[in-house]
Protein backbone atom coordinates (compact mmCIF):
# COMPACT_ATOMS: atom_id res chain seq x y z
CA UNK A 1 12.75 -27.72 -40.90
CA UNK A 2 9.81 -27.79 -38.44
CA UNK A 3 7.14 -27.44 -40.51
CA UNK A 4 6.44 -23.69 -40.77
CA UNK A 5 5.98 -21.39 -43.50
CA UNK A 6 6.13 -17.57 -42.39
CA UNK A 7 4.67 -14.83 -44.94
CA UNK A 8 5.38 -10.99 -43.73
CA UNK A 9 3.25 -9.00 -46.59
CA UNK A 10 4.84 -5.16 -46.83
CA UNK A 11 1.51 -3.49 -45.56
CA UNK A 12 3.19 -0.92 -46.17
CA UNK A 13 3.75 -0.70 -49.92
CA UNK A 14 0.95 1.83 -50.61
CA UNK A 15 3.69 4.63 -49.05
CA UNK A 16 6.04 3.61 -51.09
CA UNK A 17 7.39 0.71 -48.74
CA UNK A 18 10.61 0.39 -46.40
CA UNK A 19 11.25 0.72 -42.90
CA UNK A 20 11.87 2.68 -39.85
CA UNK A 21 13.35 2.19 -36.96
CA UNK A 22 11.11 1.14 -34.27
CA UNK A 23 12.45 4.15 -31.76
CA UNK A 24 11.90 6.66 -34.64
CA UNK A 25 8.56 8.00 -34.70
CA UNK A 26 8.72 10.43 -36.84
CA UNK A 27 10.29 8.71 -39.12
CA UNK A 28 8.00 5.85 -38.90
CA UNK A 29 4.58 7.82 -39.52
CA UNK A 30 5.05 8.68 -43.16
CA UNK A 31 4.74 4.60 -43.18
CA UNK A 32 1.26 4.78 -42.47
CA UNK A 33 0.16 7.45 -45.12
CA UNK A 34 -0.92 4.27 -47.36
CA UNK A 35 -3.52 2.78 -44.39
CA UNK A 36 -6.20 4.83 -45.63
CA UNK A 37 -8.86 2.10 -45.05
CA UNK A 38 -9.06 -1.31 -43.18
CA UNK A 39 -9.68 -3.33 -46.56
CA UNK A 40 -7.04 -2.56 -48.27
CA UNK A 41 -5.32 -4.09 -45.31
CA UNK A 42 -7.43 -7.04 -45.52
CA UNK A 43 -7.20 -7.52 -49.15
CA UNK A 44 -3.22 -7.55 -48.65
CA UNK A 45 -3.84 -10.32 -46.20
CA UNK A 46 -5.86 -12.36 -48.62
CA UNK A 47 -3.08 -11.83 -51.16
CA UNK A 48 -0.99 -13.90 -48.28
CA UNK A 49 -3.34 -15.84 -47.99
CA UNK A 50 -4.04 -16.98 -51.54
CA UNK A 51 -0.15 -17.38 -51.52
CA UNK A 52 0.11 -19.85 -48.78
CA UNK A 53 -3.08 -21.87 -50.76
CA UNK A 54 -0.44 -22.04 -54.14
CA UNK A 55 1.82 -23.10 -51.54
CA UNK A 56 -0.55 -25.79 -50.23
CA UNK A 57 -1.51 -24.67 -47.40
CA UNK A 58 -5.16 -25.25 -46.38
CA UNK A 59 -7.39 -22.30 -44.09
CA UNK A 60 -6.49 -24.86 -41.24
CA UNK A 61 -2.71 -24.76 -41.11
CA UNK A 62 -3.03 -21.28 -41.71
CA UNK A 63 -3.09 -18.56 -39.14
CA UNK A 64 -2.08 -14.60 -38.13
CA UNK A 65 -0.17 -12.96 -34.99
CA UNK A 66 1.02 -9.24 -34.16
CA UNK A 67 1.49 -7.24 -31.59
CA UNK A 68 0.46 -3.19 -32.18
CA UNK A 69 -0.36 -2.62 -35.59
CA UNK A 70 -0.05 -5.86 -36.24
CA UNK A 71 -2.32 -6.81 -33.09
CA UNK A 72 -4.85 -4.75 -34.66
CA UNK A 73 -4.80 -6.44 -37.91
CA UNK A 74 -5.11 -9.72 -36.41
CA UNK A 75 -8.49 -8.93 -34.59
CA UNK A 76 -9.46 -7.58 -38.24
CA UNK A 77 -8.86 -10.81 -39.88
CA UNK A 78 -10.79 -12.81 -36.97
C-alpha cells in the first residue's frame, strides 16, 4: 500500500536452500557451503534485479540493505 516492492532472493539455494535459526551456528554454516565466490552472489542479485525491471521498476527506485552477510553484499553491489 505504500509504494514498496521487497524481493529477498534465497542466496542460499546453491546448499540446497532453507533456514537456520539465527542462534544456531552450527546449524547455520552448512548454509554457506554454496558462497563459493562473490559473483555468483552478484549474479543472484541481478536475477532480482532483472525481476524488479519485469516488474517496472527502473535502477532508480531500486535499491539494497543488510546487515552481516547481507551488509557485506550490499557494499558488493555498490
Amino acid at each position: 500500500d505504500a509504494g514498496y516492492h521487497a524481493v529477498a532472493p534465497d542466496l542460499f539455494h546453491r546448499a540446497g536452500g532453507g533456514t537456520a535459526p539465527y542462534d544456531d551456528f552450527a546449524q547455520g554454516m552448512p548454509l554457506f557451503a554454496g558462497l563459493d565466490s562473490d559473483e555468483k552472489l552478484l549474479a543472484d542479485v541481478d536475477s532480482a534485479r532483472r525481476h524488479l525491471h519485469a516488474a517496472g521498476w527502473s535502477d532508480a527506485q531500486i535499491g539494497i540493505v543488510g546487515f552481516c552477510f547481507g551488509g557485506r553484499l550490499s557494499l558488493l553491489v555498490g
